[in-house]
Protein backbone atom coordinates (compact mmCIF):
# COMPACT_ATOMS: atom_id res chain seq x y z
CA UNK A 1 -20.23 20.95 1.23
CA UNK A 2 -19.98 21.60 5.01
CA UNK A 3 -17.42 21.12 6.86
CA UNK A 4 -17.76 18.60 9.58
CA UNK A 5 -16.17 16.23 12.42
CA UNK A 6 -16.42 12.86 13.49
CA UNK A 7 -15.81 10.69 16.60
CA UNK A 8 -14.38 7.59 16.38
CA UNK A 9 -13.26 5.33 19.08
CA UNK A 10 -9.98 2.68 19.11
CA UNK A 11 -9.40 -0.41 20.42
CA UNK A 12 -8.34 0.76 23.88
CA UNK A 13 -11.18 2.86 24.25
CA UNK A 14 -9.54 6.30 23.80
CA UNK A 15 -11.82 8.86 21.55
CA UNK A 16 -10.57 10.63 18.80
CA UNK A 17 -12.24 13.99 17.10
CA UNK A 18 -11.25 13.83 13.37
CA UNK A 19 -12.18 16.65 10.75
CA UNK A 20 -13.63 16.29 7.23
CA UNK A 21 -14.03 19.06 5.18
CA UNK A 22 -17.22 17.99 3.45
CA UNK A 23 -19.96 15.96 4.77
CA UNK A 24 -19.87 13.30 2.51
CA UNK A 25 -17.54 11.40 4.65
CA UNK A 26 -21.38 10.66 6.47
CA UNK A 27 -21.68 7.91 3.21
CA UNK A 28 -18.06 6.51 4.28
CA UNK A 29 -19.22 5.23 7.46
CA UNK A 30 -22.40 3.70 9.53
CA UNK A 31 -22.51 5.31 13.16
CA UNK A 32 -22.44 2.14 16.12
CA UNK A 33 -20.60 0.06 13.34
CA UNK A 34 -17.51 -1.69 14.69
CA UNK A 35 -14.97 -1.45 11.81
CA UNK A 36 -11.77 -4.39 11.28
CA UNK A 37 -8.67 -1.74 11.73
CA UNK A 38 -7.10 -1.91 8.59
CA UNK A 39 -10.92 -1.43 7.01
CA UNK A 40 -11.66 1.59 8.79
CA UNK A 41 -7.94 3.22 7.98
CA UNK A 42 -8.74 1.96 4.42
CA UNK A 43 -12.40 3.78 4.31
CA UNK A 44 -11.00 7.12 6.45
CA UNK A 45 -8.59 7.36 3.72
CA UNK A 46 -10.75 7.31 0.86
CA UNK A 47 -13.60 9.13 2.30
CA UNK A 48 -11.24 12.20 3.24
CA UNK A 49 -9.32 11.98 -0.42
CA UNK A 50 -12.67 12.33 -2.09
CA UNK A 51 -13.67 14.86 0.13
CA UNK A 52 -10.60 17.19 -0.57
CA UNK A 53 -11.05 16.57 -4.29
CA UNK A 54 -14.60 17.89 -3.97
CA UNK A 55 -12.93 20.72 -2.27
CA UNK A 56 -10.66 20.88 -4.75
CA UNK A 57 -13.26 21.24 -7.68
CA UNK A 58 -15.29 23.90 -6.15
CA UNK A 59 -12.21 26.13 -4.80
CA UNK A 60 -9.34 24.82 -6.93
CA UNK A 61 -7.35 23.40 -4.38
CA UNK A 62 -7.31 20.08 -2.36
CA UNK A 63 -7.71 20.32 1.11
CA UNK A 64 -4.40 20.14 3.15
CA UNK A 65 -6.41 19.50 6.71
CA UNK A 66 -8.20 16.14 5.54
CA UNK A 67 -4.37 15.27 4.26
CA UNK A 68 -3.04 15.78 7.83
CA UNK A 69 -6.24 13.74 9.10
CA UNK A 70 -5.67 11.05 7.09
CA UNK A 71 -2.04 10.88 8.66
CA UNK A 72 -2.97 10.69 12.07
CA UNK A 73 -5.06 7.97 11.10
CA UNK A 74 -2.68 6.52 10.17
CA UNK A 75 -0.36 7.37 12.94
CA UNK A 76 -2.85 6.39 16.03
CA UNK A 77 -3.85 3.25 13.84
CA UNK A 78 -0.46 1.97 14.15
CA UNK A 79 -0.60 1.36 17.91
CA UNK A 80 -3.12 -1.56 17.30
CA UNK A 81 -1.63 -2.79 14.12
CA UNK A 82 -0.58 -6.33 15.71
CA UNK A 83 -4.16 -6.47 17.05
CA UNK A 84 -5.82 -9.03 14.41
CA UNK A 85 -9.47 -8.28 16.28
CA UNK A 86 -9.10 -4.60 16.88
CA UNK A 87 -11.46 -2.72 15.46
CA UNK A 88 -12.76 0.98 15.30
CA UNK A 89 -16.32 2.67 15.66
CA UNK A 90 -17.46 6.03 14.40
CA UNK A 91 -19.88 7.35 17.59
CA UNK A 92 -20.80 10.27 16.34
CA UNK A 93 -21.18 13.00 12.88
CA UNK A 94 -20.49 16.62 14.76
C-alpha cells in the first residue's frame, strides 16, 4: 500500500498537495471530475479513514498524517462553505 499524494484544486483556484498513505484513495476519486464541496470533503474523509485503517491492519496503528489531512480539509473547505456552487477537482495522483 504505497504511499501517495494528490492535487486538488478549490473554488478560487488555489492548488492544494494532500497526502494519503495508501493508494487506494485513487478509487475515492475520478481525476478532471468537478466535485459539489461538501461531496468532496465527505469522500476525502472517508477515503483517508479507510486508508489509515488499512495502515492500521498491516502495522497496527492508524495513520496520524491522513488524520491531520483530513483536518485541513476540512479547514481550507470552510472558506467556501457559503458557496452553494463551489466545487473541488482532483488534477492529479502523485
Amino acid at each position: 500500500m504505497p504511499e501517495m499524494q494528490f492535487r486538488i484544486r478549490w473554488p478560487d483556484d488555489s492548488s492544494m498537495l494532500c497526502y494519503s498513505p495508501s493508494s487506494s484513495i485513487r478509487e475515492a476519486f475520478v481525476l478532471g471530475h468537478p466535485y459539489p464541496l461538501g461531496e468532496f470533503v465527505a469522500k476525502s474523509r472517508s477515503a483517508l479513514e479507510y486508508a489509515s485503517r488499512r495502515v492500521a491492519q498491516k502495522y497496527g496503528f492508524g495513520c496520524a498524517h491522513a488524520a491531520v489531512q483530513i483536518r485541513e480539509i476540512e479547514a481550507a473547505a470552510a472558506r467556501f462553505a457559503r458557496d452553494p456552487h463551489a466545487t473541488v477537482t482532483v488534477e492529479s495522483f502523485l
